[in-house]
PDB file of N, CA and C in Angstrom:
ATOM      1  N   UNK A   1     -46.851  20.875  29.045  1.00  0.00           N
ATOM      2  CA  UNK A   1     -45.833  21.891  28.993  1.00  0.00           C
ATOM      3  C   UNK A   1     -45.477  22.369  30.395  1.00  0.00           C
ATOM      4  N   UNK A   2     -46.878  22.984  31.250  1.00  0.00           N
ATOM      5  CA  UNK A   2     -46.392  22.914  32.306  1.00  0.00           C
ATOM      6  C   UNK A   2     -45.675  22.028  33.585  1.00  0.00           C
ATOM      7  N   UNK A   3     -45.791  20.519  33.110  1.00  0.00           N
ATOM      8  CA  UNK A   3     -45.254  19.573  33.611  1.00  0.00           C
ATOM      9  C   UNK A   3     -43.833  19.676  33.353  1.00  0.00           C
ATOM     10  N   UNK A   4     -43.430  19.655  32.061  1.00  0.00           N
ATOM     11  CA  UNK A   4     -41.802  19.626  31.643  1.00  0.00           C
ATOM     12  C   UNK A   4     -41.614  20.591  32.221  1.00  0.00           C
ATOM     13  N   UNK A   5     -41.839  22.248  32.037  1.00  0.00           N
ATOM     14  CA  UNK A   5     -41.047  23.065  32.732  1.00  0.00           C
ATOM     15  C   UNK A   5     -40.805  23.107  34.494  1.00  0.00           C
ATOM     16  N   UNK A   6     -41.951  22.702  35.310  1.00  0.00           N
ATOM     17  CA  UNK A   6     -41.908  22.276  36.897  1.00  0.00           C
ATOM     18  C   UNK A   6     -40.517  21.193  36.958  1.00  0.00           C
ATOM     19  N   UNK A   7     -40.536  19.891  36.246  1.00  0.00           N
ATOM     20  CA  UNK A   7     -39.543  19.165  36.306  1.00  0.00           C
ATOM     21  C   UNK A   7     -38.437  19.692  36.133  1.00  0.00           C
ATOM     22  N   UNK A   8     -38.336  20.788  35.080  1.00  0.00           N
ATOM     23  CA  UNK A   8     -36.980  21.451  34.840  1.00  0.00           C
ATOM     24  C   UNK A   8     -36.363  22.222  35.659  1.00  0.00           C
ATOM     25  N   UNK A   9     -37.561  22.553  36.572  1.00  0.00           N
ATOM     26  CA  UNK A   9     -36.908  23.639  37.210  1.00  0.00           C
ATOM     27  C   UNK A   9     -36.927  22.593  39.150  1.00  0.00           C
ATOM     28  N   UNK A  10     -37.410  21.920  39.372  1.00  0.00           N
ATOM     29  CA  UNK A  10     -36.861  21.442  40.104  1.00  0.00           C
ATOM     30  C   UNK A  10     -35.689  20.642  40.352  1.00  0.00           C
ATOM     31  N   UNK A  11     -35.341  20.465  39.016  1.00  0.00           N
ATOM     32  CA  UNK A  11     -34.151  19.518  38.968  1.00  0.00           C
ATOM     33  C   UNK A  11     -32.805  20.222  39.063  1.00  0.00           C
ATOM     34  N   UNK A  12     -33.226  21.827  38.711  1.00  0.00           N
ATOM     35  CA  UNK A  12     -32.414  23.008  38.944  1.00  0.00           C
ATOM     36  C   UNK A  12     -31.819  23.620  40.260  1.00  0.00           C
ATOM     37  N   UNK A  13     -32.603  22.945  41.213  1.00  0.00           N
ATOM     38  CA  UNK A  13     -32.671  23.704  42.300  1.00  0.00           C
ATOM     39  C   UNK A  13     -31.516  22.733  43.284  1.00  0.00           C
ATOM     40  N   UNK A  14     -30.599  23.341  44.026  1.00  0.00           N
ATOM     41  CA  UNK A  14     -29.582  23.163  44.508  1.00  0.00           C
ATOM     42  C   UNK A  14     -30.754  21.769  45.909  1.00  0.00           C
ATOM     43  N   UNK A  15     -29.369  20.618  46.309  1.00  0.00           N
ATOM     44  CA  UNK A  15     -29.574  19.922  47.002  1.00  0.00           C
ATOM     45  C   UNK A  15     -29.959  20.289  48.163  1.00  0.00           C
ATOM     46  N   UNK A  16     -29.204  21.187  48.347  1.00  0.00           N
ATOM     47  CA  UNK A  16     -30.063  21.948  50.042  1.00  0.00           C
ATOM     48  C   UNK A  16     -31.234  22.239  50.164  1.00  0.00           C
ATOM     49  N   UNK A  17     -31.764  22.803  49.245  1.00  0.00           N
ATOM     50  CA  UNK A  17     -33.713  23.129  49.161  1.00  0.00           C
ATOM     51  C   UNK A  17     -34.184  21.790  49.472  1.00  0.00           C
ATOM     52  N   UNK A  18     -33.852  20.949  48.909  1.00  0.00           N
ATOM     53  CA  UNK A  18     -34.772  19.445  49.123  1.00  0.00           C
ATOM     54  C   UNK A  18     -34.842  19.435  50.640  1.00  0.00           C
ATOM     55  N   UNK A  19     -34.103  19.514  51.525  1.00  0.00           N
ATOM     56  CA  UNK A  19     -33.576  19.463  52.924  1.00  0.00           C
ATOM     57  C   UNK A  19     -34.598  20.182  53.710  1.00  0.00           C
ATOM     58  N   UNK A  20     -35.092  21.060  53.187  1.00  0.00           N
ATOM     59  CA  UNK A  20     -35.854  22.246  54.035  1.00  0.00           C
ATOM     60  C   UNK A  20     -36.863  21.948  53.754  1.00  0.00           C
ATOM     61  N   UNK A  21     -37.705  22.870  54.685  1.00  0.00           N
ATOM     62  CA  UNK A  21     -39.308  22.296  54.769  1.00  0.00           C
ATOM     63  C   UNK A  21     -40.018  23.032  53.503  1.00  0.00           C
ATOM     64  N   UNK A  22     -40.504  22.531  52.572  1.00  0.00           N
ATOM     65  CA  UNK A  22     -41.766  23.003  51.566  1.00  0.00           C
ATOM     66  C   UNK A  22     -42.787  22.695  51.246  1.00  0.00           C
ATOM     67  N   UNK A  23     -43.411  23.895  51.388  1.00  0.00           N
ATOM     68  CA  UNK A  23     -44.430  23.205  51.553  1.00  0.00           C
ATOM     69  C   UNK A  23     -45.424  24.402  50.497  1.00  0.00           C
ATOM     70  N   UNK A  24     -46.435  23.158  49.933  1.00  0.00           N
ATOM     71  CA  UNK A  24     -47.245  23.704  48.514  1.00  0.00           C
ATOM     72  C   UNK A  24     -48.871  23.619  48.896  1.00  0.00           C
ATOM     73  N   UNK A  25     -49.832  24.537  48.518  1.00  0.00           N
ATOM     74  CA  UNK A  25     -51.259  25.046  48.050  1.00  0.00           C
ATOM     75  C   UNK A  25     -51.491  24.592  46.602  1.00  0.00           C
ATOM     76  N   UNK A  26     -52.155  23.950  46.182  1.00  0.00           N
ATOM     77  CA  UNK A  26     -52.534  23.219  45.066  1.00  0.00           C
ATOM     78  C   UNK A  26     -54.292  23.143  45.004  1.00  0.00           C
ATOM     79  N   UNK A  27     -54.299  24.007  43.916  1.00  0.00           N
ATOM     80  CA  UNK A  27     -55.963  23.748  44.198  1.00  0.00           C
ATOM     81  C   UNK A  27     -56.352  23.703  42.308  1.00  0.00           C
ATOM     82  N   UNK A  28     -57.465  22.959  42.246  1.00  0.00           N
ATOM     83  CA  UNK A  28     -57.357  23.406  40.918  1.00  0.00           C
ATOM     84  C   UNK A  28     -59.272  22.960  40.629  1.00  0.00           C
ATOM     85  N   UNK A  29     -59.914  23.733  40.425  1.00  0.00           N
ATOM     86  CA  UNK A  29     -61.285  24.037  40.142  1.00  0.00           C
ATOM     87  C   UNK A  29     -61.618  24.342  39.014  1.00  0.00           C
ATOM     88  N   UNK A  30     -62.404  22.836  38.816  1.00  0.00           N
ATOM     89  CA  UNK A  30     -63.235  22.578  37.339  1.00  0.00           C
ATOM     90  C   UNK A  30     -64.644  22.819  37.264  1.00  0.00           C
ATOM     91  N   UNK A  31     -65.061  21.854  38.111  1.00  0.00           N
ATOM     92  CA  UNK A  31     -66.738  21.841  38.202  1.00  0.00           C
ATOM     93  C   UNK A  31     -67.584  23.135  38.909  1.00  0.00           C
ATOM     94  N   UNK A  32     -67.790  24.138  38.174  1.00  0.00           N
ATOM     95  CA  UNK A  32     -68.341  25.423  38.598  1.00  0.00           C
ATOM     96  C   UNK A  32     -69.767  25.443  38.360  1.00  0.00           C
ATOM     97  N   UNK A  33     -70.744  26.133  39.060  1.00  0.00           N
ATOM     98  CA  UNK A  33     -71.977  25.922  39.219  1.00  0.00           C
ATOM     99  C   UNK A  33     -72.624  26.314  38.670  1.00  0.00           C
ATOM    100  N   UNK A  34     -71.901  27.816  38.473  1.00  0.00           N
ATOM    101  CA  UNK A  34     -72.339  29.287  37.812  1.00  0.00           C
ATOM    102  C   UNK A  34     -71.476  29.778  36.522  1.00  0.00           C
ATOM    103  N   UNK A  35     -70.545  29.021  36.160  1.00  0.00           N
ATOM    104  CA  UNK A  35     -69.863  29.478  34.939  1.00  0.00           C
ATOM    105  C   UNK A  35     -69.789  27.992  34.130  1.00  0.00           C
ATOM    106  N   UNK A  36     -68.614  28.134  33.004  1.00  0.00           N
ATOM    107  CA  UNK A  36     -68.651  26.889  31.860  1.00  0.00           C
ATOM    108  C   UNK A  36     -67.908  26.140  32.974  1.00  0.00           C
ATOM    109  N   UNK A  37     -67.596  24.797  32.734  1.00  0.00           N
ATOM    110  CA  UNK A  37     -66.909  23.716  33.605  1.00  0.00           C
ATOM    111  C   UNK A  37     -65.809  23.614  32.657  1.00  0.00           C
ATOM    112  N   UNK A  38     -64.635  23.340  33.754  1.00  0.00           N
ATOM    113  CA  UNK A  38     -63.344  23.260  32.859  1.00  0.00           C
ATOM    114  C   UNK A  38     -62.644  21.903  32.896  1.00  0.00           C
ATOM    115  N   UNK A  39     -62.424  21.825  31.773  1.00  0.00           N
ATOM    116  CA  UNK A  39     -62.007  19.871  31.606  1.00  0.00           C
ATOM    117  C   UNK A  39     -60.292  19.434  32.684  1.00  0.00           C
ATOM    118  N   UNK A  40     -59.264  20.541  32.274  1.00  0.00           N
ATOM    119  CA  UNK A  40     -58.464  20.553  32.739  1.00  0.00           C
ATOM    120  C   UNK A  40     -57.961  20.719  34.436  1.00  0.00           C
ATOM    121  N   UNK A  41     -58.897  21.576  34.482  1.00  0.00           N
ATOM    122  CA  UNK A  41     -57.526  22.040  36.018  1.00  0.00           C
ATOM    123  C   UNK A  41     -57.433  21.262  36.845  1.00  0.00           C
ATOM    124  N   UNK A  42     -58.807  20.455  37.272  1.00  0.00           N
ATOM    125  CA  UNK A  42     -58.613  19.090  38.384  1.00  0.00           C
ATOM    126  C   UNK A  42     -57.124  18.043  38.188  1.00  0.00           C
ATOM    127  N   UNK A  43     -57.312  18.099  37.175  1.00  0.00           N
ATOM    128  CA  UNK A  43     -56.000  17.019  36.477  1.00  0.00           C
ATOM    129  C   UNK A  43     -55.036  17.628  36.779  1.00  0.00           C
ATOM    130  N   UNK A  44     -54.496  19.183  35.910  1.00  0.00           N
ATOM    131  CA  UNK A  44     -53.693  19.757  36.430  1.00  0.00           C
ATOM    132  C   UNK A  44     -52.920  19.815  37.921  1.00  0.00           C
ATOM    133  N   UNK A  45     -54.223  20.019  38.415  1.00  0.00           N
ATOM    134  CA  UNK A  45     -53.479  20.005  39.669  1.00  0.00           C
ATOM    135  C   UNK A  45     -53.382  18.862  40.467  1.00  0.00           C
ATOM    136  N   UNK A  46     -54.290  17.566  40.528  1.00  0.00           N
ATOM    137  CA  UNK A  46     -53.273  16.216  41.214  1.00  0.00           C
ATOM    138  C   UNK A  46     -52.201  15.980  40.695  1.00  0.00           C
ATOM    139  N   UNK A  47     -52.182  16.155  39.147  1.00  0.00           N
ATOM    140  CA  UNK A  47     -50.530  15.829  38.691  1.00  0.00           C
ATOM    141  C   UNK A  47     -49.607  16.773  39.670  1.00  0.00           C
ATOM    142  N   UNK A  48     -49.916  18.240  39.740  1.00  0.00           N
ATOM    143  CA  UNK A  48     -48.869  18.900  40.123  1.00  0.00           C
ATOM    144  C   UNK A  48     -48.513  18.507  41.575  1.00  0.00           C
ATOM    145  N   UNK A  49     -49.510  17.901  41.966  1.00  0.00           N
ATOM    146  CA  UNK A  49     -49.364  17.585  44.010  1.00  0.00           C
ATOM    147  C   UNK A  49     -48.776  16.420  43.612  1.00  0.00           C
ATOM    148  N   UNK A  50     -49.006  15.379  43.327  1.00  0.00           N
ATOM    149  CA  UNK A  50     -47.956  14.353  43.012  1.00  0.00           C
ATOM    150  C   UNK A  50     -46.767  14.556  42.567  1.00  0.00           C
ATOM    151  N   UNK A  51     -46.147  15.219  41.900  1.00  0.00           N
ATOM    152  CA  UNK A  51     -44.853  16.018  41.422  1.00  0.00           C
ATOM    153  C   UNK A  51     -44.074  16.714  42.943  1.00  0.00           C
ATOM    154  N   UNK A  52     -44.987  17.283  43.202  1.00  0.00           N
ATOM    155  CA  UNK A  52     -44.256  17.903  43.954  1.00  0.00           C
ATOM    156  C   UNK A  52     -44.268  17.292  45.513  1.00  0.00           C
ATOM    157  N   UNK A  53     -44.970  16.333  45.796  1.00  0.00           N
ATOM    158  CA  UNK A  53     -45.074  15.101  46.752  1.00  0.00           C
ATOM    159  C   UNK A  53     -43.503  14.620  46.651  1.00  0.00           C
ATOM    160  N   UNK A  54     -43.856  14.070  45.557  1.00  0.00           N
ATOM    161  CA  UNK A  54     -42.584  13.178  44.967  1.00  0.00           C
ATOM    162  C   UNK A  54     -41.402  14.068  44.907  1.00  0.00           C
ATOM    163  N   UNK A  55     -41.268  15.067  45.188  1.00  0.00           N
ATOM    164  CA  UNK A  55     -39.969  15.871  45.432  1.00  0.00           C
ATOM    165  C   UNK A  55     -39.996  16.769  46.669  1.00  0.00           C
ATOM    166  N   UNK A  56     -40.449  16.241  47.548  1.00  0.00           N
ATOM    167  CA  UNK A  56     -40.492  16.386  49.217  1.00  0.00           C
ATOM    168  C   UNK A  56     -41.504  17.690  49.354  1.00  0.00           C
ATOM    169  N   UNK A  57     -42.197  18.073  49.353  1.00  0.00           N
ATOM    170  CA  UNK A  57     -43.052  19.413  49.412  1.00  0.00           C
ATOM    171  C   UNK A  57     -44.394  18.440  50.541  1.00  0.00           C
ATOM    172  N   UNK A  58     -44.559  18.868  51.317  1.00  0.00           N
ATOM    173  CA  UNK A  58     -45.834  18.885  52.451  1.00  0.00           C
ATOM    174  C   UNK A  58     -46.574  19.758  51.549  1.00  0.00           C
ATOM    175  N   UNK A  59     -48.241  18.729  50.511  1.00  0.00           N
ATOM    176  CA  UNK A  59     -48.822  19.564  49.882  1.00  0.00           C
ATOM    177  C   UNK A  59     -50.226  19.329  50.587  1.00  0.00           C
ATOM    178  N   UNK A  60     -50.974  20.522  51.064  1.00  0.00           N
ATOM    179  CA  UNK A  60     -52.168  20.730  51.057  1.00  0.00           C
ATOM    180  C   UNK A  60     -52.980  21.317  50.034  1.00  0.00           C
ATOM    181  N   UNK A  61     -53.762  19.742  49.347  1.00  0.00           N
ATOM    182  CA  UNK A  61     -54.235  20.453  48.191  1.00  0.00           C
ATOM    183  C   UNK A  61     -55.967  20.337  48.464  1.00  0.00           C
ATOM    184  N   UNK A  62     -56.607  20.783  47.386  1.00  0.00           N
ATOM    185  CA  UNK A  62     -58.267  20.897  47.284  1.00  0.00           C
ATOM    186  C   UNK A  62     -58.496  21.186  45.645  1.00  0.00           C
ATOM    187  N   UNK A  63     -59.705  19.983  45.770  1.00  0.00           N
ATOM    188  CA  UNK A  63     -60.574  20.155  44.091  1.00  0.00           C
ATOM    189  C   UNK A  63     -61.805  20.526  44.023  1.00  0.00           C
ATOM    190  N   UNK A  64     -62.463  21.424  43.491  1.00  0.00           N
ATOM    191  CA  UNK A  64     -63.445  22.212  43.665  1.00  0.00           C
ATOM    192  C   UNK A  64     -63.831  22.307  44.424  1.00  0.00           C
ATOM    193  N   UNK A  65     -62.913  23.473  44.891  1.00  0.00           N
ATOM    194  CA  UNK A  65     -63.710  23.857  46.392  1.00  0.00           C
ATOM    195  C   UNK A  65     -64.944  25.041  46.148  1.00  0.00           C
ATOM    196  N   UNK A  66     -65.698  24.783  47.272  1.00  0.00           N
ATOM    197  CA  UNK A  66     -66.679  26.126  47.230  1.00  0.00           C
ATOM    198  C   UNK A  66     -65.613  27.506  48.098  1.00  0.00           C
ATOM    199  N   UNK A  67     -66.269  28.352  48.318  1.00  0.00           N
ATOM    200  CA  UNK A  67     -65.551  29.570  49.183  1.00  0.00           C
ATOM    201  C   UNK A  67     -65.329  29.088  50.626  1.00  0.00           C
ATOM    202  N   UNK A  68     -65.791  28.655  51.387  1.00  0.00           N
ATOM    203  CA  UNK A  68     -65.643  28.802  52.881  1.00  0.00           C
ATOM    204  C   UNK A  68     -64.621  27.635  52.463  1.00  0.00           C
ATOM    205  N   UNK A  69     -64.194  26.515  51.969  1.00  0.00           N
ATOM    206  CA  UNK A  69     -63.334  25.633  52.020  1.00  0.00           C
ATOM    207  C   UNK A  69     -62.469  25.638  51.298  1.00  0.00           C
ATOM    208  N   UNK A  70     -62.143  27.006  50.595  1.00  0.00           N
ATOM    209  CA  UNK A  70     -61.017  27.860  49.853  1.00  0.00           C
ATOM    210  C   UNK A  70     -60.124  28.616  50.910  1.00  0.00           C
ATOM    211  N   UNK A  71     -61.203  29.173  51.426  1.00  0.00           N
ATOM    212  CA  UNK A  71     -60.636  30.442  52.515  1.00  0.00           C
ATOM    213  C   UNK A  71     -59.995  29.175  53.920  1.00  0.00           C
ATOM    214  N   UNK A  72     -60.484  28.171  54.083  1.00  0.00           N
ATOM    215  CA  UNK A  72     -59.919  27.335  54.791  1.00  0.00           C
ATOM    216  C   UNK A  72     -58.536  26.460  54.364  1.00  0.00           C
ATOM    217  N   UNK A  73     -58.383  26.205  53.171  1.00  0.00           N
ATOM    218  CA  UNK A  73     -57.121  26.095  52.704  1.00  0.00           C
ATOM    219  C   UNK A  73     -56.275  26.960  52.757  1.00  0.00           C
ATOM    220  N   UNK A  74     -56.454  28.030  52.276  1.00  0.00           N
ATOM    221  CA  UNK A  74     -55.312  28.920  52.390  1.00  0.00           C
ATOM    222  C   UNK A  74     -55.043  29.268  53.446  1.00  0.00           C
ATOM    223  N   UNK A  75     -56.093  29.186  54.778  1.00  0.00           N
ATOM    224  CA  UNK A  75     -55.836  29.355  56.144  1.00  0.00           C
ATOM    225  C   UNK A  75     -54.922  28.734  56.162  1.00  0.00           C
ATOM    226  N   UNK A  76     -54.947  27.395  56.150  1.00  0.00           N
ATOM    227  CA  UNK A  76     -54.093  25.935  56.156  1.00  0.00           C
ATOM    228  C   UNK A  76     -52.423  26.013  56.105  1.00  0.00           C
ATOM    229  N   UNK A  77     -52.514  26.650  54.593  1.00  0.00           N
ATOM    230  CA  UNK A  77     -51.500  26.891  53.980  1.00  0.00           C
ATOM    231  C   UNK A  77     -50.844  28.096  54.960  1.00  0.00           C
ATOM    232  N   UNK A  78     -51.228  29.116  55.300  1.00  0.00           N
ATOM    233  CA  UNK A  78     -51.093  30.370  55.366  1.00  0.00           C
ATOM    234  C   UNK A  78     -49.966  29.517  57.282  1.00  0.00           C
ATOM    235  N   UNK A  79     -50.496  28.846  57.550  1.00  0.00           N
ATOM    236  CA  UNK A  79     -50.425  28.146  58.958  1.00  0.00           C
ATOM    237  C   UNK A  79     -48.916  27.256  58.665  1.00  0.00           C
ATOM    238  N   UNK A  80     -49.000  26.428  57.868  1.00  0.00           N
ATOM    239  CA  UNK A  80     -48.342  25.552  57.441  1.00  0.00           C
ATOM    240  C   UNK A  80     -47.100  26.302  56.841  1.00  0.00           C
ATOM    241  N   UNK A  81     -46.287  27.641  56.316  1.00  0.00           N
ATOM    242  CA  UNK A  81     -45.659  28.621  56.017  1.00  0.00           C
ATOM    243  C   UNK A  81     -44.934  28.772  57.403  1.00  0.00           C
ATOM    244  N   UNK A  82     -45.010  28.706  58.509  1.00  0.00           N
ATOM    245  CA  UNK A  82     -44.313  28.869  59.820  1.00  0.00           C
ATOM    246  C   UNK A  82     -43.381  28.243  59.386  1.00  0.00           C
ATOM    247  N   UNK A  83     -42.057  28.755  59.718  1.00  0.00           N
ATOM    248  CA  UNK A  83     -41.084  28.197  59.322  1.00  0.00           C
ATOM    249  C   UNK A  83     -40.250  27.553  58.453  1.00  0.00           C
ATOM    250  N   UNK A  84     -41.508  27.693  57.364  1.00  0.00           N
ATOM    251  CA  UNK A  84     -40.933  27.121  56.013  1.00  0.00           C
ATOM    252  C   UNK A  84     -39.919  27.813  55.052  1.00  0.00           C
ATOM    253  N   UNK A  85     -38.888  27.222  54.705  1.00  0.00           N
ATOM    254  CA  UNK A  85     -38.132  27.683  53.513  1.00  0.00           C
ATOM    255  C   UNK A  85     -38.684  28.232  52.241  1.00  0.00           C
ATOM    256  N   UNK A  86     -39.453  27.484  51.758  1.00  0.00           N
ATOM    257  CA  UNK A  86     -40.117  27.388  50.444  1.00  0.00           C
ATOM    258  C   UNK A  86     -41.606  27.582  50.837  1.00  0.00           C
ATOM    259  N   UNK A  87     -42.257  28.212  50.061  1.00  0.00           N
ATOM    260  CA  UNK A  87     -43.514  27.729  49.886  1.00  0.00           C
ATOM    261  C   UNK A  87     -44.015  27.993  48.544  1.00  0.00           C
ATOM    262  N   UNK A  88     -44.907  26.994  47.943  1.00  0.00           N
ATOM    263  CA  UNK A  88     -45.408  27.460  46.361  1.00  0.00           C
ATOM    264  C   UNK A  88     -47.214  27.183  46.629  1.00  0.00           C
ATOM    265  N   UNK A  89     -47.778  28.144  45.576  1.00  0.00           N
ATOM    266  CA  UNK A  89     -48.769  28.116  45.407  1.00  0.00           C
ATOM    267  C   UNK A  89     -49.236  28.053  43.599  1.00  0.00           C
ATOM    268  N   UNK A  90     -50.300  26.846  43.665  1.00  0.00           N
ATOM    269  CA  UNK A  90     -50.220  26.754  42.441  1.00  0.00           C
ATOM    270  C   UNK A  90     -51.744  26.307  42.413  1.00  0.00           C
ATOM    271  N   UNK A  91     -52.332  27.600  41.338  1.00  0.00           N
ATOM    272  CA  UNK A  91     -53.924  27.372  41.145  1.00  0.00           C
ATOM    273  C   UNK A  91     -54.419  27.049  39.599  1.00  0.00           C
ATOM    274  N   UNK A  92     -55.167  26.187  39.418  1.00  0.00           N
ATOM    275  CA  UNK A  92     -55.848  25.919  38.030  1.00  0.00           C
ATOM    276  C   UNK A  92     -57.396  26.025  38.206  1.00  0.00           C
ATOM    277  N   UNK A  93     -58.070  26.554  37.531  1.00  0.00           N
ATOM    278  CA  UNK A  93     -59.233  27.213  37.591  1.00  0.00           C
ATOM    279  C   UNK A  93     -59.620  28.940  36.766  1.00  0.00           C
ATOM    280  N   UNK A  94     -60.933  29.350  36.709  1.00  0.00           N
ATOM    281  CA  UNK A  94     -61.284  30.850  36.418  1.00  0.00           C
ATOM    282  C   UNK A  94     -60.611  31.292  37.408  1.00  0.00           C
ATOM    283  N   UNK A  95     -60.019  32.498  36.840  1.00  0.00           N
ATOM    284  CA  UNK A  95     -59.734  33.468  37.885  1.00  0.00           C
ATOM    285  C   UNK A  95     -60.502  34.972  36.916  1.00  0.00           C
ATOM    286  N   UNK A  96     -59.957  36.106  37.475  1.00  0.00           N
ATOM    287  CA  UNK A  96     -60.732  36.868  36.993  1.00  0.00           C
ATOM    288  C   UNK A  96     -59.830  38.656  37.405  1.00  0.00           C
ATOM    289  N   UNK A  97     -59.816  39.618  36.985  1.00  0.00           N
ATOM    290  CA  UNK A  97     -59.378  40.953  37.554  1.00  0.00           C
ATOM    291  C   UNK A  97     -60.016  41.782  37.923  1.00  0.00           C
ATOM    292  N   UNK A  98     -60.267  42.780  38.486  1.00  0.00           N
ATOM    293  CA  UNK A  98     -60.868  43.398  38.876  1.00  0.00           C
ATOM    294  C   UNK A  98     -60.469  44.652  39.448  1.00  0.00           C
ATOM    295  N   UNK A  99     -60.176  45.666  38.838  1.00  0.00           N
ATOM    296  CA  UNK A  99     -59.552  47.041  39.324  1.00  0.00           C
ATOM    297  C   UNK A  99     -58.085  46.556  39.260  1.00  0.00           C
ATOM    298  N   UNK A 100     -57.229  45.872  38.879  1.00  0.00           N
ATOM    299  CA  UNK A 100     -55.848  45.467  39.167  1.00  0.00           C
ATOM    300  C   UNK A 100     -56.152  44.677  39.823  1.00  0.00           C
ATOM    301  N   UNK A 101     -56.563  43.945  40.651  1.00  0.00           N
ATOM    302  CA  UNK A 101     -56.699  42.781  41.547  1.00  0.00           C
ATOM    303  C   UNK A 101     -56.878  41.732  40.953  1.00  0.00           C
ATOM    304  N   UNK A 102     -55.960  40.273  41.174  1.00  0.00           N
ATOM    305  CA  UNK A 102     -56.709  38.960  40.537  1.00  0.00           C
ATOM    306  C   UNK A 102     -57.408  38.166  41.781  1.00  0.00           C
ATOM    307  N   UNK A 103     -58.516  38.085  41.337  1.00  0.00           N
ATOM    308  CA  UNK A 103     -59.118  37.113  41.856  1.00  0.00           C
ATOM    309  C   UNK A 103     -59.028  35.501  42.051  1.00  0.00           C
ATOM    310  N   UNK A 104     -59.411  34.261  42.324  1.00  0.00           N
ATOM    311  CA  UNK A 104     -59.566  33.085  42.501  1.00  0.00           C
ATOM    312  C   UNK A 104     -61.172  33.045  42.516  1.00  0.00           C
ATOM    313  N   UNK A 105     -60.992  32.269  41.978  1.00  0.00           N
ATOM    314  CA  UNK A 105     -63.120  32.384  41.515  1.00  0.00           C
ATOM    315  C   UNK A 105     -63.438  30.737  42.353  1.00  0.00           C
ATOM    316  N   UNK A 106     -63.942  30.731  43.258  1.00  0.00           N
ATOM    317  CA  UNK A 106     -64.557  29.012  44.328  1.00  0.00           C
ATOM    318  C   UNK A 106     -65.793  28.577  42.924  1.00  0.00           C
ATOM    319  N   UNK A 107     -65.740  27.868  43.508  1.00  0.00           N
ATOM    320  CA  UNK A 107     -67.092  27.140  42.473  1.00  0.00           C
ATOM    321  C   UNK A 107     -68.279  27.331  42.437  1.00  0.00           C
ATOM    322  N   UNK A 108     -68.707  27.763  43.621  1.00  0.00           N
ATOM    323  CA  UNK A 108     -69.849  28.297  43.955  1.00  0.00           C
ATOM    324  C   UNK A 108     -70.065  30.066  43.943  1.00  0.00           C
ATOM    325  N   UNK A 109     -69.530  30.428  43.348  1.00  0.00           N
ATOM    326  CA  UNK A 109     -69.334  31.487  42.676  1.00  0.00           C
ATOM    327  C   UNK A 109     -70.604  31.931  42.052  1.00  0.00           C
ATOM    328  N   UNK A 110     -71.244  33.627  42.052  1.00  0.00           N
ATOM    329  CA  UNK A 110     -72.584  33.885  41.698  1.00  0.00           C
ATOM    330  C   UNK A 110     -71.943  34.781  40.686  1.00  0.00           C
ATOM    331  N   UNK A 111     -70.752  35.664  40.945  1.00  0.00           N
ATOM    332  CA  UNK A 111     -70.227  36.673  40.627  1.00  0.00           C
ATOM    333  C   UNK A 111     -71.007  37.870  40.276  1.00  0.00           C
ATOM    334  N   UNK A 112     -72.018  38.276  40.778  1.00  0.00           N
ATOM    335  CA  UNK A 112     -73.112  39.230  40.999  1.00  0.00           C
ATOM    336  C   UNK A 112     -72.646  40.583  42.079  1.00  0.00           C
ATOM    337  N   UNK A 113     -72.095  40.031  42.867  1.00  0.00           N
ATOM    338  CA  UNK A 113     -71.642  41.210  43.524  1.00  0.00           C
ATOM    339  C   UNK A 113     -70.046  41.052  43.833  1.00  0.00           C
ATOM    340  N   UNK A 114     -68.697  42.377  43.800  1.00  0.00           N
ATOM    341  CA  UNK A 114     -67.341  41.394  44.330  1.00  0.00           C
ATOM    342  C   UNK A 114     -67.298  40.859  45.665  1.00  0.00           C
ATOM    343  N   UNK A 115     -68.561  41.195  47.521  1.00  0.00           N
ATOM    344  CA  UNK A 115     -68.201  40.559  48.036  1.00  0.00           C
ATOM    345  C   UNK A 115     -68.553  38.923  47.713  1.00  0.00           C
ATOM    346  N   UNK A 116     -69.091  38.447  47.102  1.00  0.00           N
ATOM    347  CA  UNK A 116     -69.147  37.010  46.868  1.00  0.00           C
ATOM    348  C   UNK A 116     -68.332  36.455  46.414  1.00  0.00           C
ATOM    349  N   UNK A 117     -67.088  36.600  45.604  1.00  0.00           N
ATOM    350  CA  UNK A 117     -66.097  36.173  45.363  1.00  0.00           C
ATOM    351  C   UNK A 117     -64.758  36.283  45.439  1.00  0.00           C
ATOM    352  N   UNK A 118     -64.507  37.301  46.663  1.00  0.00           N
ATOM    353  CA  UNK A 118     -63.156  38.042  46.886  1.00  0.00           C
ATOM    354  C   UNK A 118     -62.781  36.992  48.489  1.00  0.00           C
ATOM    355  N   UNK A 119     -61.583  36.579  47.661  1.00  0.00           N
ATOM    356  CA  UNK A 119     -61.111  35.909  48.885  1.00  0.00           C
ATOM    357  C   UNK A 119     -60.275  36.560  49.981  1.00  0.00           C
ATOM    358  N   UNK A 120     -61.048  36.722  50.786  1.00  0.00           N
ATOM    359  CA  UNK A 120     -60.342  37.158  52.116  1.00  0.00           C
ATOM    360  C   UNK A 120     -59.598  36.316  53.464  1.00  0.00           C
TER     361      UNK A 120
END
């Protein structure tokens, strides 16, 4: 489902966007250490980096990452945003709330205290 609607909506998007620089965060975390393991999101998300490969997007992606190589992607990403037109971010994995806040839960996740899992 989420495949058809991404296709739909890129196919929506005026010829000039293709032109400009976009660039995508793709992460999608299954294999968790400390919680249930999730069958889906790894999949989820190479399909979605291939999709969006295939429709010009510069994607820096990651599959179960732990924290320090989470917080280094999004560095990545956060770097890679200079000048960009577009940028998308697209996560599959636990996430979690917390006072109004959503979280991104790394794999190595204890979730015992929030500094262990608050991405900064």
């Amino acid at each position: 489902m989420l495949r058809v609607f991404f296709f739909l909506f890129l196919s929506l998007v005026p010829s000039f966007a293709h032109a400009a620089k976009r660039v995508a965060l793709v992460i999608g975390n299954s294999a968790y250490k400390n919680a249930p393991e999730l069958t889906n999101p790894r999949n989820d998300a190479a399909d979605m980096a291939s999709i969006l490969r295939v429709h010009g997007f510069d994607v820096i992606d990651g599959y179960d990452l732990d924290k320090p190589t989470l917080d280094r992607k999004v560095r990545d990403f956060a770097v890679a945003l200079q000048g960009a037109t577009v940028g998308l971010f697209f996560y599959a994995g636990h996430g979690l709330q917390v006072g109004g806040t959503n979280y991104i839960v790394p794999v190595d996740a204890q979730l015992t205290r929030p500094r262990h899992w608050i991405l900064r």
